[in-house]
Protein backbone atom coordinates (compact mmCIF):
# COMPACT_ATOMS: atom_id res chain seq x y z
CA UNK A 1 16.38 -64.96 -189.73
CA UNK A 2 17.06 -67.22 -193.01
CA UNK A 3 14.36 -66.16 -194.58
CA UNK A 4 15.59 -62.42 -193.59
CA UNK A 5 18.99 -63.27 -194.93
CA UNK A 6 18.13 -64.76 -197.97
CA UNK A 7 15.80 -61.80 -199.66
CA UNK A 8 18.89 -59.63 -198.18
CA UNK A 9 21.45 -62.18 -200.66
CA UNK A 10 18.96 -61.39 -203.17
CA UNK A 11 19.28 -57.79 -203.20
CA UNK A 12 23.24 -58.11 -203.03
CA UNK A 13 23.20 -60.04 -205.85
CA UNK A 14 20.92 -57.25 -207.91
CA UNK A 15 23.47 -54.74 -207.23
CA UNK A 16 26.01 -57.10 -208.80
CA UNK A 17 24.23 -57.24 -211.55
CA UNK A 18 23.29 -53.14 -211.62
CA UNK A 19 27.07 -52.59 -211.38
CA UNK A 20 27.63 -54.05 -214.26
CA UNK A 21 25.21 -52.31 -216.10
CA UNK A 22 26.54 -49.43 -218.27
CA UNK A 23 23.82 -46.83 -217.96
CA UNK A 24 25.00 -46.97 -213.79
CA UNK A 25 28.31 -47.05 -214.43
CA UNK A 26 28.05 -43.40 -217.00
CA UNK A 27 25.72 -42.17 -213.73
CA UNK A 28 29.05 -41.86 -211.13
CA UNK A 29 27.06 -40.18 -208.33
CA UNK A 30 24.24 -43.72 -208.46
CA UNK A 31 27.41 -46.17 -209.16
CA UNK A 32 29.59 -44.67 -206.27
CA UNK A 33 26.32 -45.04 -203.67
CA UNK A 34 25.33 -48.68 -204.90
CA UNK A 35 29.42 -49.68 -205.28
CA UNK A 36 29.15 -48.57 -201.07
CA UNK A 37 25.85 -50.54 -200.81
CA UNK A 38 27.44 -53.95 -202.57
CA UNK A 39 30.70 -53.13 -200.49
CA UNK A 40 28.81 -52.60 -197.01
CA UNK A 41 27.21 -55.51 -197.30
CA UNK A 42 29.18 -58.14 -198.24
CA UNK A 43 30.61 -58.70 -194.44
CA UNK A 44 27.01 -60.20 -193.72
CA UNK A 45 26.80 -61.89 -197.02
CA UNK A 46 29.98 -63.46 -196.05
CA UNK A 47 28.40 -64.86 -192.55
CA UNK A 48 25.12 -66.08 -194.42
CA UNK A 49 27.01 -68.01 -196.61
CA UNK A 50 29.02 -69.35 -193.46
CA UNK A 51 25.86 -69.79 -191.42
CA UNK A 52 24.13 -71.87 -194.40
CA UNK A 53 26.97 -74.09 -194.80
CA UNK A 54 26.55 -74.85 -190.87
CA UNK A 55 22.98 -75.35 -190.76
CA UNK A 56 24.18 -78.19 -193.74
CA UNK A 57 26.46 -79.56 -191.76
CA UNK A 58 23.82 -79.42 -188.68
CA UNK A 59 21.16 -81.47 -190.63
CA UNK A 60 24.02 -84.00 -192.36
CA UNK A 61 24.96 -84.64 -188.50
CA UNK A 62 21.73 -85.13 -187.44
CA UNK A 63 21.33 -87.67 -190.21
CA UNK A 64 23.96 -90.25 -189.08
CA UNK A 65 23.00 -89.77 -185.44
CA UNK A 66 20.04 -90.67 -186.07
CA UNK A 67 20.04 -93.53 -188.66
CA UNK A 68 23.54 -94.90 -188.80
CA UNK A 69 24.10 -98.01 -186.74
CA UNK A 70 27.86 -97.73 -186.00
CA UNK A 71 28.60 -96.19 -182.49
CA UNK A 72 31.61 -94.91 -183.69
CA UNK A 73 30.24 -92.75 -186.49
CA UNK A 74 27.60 -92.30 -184.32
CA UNK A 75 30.03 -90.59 -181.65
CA UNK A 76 31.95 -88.43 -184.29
CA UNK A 77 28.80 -87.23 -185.66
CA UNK A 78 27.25 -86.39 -182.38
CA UNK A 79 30.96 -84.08 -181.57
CA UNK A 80 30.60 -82.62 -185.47
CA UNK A 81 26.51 -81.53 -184.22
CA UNK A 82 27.47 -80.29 -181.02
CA UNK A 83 30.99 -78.35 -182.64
CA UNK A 84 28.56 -76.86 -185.42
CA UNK A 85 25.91 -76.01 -183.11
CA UNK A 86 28.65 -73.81 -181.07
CA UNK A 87 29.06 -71.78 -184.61
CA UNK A 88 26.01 -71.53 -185.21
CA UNK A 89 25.02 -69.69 -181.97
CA UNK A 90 28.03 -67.62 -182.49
CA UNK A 91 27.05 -66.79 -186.26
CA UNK A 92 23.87 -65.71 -184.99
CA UNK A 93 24.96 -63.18 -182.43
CA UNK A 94 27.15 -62.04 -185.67
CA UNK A 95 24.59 -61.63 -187.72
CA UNK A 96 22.41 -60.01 -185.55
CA UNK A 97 24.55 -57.01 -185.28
CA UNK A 98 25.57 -57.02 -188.90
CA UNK A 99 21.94 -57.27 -189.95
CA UNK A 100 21.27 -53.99 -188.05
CA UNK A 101 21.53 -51.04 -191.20
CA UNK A 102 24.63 -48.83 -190.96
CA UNK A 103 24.87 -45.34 -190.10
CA UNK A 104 25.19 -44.36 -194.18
CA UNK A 105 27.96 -41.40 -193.07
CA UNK A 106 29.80 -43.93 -190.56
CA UNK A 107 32.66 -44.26 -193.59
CA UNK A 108 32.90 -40.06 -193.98
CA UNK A 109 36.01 -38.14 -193.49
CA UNK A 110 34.99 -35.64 -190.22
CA UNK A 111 35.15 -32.17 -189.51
CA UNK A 112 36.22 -31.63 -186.10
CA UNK A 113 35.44 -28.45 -184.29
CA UNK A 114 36.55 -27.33 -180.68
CA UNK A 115 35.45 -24.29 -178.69
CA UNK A 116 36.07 -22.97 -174.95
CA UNK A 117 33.22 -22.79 -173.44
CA UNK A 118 32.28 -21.71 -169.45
CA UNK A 119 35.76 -21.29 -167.22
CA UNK A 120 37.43 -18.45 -168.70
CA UNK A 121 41.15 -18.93 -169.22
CA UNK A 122 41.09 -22.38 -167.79
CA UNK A 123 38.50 -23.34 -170.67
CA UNK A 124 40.41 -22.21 -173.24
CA UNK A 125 43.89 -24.48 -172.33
CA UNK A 126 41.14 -27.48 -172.14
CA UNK A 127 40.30 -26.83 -175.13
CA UNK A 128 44.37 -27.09 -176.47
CA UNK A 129 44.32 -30.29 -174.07
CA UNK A 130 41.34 -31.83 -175.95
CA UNK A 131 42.88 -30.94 -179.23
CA UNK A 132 46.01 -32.36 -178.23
CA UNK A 133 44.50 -35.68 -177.26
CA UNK A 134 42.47 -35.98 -180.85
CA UNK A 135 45.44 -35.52 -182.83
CA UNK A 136 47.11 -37.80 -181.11
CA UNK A 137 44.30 -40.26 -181.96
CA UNK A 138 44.40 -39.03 -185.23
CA UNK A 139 48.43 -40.25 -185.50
CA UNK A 140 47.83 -43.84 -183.71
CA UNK A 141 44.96 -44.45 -186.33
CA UNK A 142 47.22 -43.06 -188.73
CA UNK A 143 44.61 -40.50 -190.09
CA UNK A 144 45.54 -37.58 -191.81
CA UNK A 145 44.47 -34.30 -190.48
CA UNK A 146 44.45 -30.70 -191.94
CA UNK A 147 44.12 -27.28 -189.18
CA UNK A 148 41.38 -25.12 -190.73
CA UNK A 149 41.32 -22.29 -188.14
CA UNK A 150 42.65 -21.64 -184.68
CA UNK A 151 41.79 -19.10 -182.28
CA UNK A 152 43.83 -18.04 -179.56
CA UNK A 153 43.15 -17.38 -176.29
CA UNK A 154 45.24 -15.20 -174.02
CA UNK A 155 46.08 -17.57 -171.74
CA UNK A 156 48.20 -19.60 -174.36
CA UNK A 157 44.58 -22.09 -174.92
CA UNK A 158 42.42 -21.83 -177.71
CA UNK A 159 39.15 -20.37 -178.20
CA UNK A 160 38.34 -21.97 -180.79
CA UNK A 161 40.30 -25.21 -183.22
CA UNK A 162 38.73 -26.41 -186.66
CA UNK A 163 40.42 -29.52 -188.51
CA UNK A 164 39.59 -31.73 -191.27
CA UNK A 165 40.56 -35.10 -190.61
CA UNK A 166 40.47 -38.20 -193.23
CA UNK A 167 41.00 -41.70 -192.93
CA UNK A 168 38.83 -44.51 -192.79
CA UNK A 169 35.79 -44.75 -190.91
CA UNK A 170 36.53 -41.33 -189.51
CA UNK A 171 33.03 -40.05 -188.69
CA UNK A 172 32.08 -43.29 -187.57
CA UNK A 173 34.66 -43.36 -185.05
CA UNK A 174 34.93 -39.57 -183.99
CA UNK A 175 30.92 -39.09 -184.17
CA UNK A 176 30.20 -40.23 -180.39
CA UNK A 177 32.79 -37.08 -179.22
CA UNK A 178 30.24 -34.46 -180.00
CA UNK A 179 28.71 -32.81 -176.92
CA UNK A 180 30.22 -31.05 -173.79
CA UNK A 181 33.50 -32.04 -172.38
CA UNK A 182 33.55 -31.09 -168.40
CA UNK A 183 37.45 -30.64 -166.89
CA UNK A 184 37.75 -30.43 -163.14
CA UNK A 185 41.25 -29.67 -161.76
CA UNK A 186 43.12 -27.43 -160.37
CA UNK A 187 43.81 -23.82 -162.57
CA UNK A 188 47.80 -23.24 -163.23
CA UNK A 189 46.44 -19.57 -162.11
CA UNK A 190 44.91 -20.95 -158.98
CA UNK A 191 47.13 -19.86 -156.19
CA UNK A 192 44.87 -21.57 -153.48
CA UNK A 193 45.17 -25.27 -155.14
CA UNK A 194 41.16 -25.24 -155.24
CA UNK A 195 39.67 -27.07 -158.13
CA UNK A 196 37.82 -25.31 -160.71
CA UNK A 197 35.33 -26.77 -163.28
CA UNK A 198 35.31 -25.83 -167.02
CA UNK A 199 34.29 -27.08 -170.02
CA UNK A 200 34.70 -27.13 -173.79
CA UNK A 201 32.62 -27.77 -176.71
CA UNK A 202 33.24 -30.48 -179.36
CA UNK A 203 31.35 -31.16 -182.33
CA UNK A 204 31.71 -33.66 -185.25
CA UNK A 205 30.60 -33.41 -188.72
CA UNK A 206 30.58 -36.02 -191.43
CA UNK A 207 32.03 -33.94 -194.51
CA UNK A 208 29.97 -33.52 -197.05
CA UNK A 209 31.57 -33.93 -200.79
CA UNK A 210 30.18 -32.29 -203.70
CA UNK A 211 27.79 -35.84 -204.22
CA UNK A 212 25.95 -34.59 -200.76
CA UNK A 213 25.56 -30.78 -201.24
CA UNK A 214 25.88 -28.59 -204.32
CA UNK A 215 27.03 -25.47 -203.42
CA UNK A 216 26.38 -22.53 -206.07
CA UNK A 217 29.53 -20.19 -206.36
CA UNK A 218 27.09 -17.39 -206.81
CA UNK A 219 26.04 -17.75 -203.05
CA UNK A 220 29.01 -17.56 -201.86
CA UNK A 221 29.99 -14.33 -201.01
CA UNK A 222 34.34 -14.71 -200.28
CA UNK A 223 36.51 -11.71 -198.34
CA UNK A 224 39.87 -12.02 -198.04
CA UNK A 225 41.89 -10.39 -194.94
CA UNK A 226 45.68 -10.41 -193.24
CA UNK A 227 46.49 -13.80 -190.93
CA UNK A 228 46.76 -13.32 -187.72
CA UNK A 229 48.70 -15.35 -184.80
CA UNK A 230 51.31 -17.83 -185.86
CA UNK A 231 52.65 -17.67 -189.35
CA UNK A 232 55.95 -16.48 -190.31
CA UNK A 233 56.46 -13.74 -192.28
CA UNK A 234 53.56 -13.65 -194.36
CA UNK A 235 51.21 -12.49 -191.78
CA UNK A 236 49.88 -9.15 -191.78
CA UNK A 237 51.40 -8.79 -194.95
CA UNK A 238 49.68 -10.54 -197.37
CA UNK A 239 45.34 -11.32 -197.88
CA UNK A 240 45.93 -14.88 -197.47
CA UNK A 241 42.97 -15.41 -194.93
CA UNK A 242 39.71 -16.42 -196.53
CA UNK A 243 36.55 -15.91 -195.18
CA UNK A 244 33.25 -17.53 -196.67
CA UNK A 245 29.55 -16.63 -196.41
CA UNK A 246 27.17 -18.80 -197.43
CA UNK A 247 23.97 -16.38 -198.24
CA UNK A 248 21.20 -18.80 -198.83
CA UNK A 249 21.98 -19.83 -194.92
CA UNK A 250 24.18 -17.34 -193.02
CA UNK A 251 26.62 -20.14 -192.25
CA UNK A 252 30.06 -18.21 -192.46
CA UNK A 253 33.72 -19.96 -192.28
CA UNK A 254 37.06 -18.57 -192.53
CA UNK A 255 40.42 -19.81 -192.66
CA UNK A 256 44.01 -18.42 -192.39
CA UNK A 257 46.42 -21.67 -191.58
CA UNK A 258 48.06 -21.83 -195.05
CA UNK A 259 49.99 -19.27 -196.69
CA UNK A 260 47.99 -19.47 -199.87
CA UNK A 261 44.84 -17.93 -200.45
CA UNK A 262 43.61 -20.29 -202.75
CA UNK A 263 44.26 -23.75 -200.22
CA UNK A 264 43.14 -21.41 -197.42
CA UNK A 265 39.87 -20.96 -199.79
CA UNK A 266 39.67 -25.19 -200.69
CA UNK A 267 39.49 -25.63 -196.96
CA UNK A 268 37.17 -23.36 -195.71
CA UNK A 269 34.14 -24.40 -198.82
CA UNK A 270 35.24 -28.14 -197.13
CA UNK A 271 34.07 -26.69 -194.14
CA UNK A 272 31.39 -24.68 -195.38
CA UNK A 273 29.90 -27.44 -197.24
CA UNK A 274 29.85 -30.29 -194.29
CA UNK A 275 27.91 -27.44 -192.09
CA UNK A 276 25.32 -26.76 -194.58
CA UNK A 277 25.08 -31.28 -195.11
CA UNK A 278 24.86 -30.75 -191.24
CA UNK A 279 21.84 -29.17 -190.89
CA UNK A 280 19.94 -32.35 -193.04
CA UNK A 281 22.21 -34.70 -191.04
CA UNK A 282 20.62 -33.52 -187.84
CA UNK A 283 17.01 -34.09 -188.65
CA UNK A 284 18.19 -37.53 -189.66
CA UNK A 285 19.84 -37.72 -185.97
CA UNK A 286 16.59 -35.86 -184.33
CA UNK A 287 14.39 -38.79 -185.60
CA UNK A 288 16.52 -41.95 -184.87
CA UNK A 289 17.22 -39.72 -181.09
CA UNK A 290 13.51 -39.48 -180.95
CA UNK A 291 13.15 -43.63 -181.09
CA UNK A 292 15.80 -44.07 -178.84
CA UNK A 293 16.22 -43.52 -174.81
CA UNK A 294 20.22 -43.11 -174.52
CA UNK A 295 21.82 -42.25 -178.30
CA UNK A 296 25.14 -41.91 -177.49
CA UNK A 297 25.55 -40.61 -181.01
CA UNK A 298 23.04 -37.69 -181.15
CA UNK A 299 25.73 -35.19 -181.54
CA UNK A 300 23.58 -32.54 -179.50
CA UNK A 301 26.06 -30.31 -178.35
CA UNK A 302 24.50 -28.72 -175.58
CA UNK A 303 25.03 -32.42 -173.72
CA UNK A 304 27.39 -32.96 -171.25
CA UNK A 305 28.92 -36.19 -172.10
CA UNK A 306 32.15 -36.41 -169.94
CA UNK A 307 33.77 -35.40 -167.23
CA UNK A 308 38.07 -35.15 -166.49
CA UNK A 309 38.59 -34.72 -163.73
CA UNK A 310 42.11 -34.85 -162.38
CA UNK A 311 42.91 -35.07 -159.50
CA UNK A 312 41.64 -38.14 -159.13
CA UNK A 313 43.24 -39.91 -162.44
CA UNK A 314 39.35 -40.01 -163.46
CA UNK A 315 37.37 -40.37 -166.87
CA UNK A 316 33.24 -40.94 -166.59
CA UNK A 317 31.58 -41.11 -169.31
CA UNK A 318 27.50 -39.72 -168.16
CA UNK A 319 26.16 -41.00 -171.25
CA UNK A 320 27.06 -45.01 -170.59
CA UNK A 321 28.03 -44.59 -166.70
CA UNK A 322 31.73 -45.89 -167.89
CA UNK A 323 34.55 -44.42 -165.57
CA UNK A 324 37.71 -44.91 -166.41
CA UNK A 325 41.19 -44.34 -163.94
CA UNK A 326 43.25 -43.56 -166.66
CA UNK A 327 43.26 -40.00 -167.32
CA UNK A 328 46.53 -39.22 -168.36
CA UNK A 329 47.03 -42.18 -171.31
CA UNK A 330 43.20 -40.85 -172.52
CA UNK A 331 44.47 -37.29 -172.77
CA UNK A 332 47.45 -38.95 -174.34
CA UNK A 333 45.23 -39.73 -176.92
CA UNK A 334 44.17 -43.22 -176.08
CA UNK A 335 40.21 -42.89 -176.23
CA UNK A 336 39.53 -46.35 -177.96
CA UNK A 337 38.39 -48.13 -175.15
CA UNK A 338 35.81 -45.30 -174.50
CA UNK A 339 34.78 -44.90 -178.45
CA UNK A 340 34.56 -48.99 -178.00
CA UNK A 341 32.56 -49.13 -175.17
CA UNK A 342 29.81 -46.24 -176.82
CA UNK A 343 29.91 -48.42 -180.11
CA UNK A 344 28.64 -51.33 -178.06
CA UNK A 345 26.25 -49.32 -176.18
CA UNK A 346 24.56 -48.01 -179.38
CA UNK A 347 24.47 -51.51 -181.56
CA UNK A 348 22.88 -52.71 -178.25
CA UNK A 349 20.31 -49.99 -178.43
CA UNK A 350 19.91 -50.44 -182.13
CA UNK A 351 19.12 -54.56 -181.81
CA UNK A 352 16.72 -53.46 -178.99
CA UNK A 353 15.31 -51.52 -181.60
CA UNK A 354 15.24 -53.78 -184.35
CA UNK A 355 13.46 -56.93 -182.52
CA UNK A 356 10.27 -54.66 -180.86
């Protein structure tokens, strides 16, 4: 592990001195990716230091125990060994995890997209439950989020809910939500109380910035059309709605939240531009899925991943067998302990990995 450590020191310490160098820093798409590099890795550099300085303190102990002649130096020494030893073990375990290479779009803003899926009516207010409980996340974490487009369904739900969300570490912290969410309760249209089973669709994408994917005006094609649902005044009035078609791929995105045609038109290209980064992204998460038996973080979205169900108070979670009784503070928004629990899961899969 030293050994390991030390040629990783090494490296840091290059990009230190590439940093500084002024034909990186007039290159700002190479000096913002090694900047990340230096930055990412500095919490292990941190613990190798620490873990060197106890593996001196080991050996120094080791020295009086075993050649000094007063018992009582003798004694201290011996408590010093065993006190460092303790560290050490837990420095290890530290490192271990640390040493394992970070998902590179962990530190991304996300792109969060919701969509009914089997259950009719019933799907569609899951879906407005779901979206509800991630903006709520989004407030205790105190990330910012932006509605791209909303569909709604007749019921009052939504068909479909797109939102941009920034913060820190959002991606890495929304990423394991992508798959299908199962809700089993009873209907508000029921009139027999017997429970019904639905489901919604939720996928995550790291957003791409214009360092990830260059997207050529000229294949864009952009149409502009009259907002529809919830608006004010300005709906069905003016061509504030944007809708973008990327021609190279097909991929199309509209928006119509803001009154402006132009912010409705920055929004959607955000959009547009983290689903074209998507498609690379997911032969990135195809290969690691292929080395892997579990990958809680595949982001295949034809997975079922979790199950509400409400009338008994009950989250499960297929992908980790974790149920939770605690329904209605999750769909209050607090998902951390699940998010924690599948972030544990994974570095345990990845250290599996990493020492066959």
């Amino acid at each position: 592990m030293l050994e390991k450590l030390e040629s990783i020191h090494e490296h840091w310490l290059e990009l230190e001195k590439q940093l500084q160098d002024p034909d990186v820093m007039s290159d700002m798409k190479r000096y913002i990716k090694l900047s990340k590099e230096y930055k990412d890795l500095e919490p292990l550099i941190d613990s190798y230091k620490a873990y060197k300085a106890v593996l001196n303190e080991l050996e120094n102990a080791k020295e009086i125990m075993n050649n000094e002649k007063d018992e009582s130096l003798r004694e201290f020494a011996k408590a010093e060994y065993e006190s460092n030893y303790e560290k050490k073990e837990a420095l290890e375990e530290k490192i271990k995890i640390l040493i394992i290479p970070p998902d590179p779009q962990d530190e991304k803003n996300a792109v969060l997209e919701i969509r009914a899926g089997t259950g009719g009516d019933e799907a569609g207010i899951f879906a407005g439950d779901l979206y509800r409980m991630y903006m709520r996340y989004c407030e205790a974490n105190k990330w910012k989020y932006e509605l791209v487009d909303l569909t709604e369904s007749a019921s009052g739900g939504y068909k479909e809910v797109i939102v941009n969300i920034s913060g820190e570490k959002v991606y890495g912290q929304l990423k394991y939500e992508s798959g299908v969410h199962r809700v089993q309760r009873v209907p508000q249209t029921e009139t027999q109380g017997r429970v019904h089973t639905s489901a919604a669709t939720v996928a995550v994408l790291p957003e791409a910035d214009e360092f990830d994917v260059e997207v050529k005006q000229s294949d864009i094609k952009k149409d502009t059309y009259c907002s529809s649902g919830p608006g004010g005044q300005s709906v069905n009035t003016t061509y504030s709605a944007v809708r973008l078609t990327h021609i190279p791929t097909g991929i199309v995105v509209t928006c119509q939240d803001q009154k402006s045609q132009i912010k409705n038109a920055e929004k959607a290209l955000k959009v547009l531009r983290s689903r074209i980064y998507e498609r690379e992204h997911q032969k990135y998460l195809d290969e690691i899925s292929s080395q892997r038996k579990t990958m809680v973080s595949t982001g295949d979205r034809s997975a079922k991943i979790r199950t509400y169900n409400y009338s008994q108070n009950r989250v499960t979670d297929h992908r980790i067998g974790l149920t939770l009784y605690s329904l209605t503070a999750i769909m209050d928004g607090d998902i951390q302990q699940l998010i924690d629990a599948l972030q544990i899961a994974e570095n345990a899969e990845k250290l599996k990995a990493s020492q066959e």
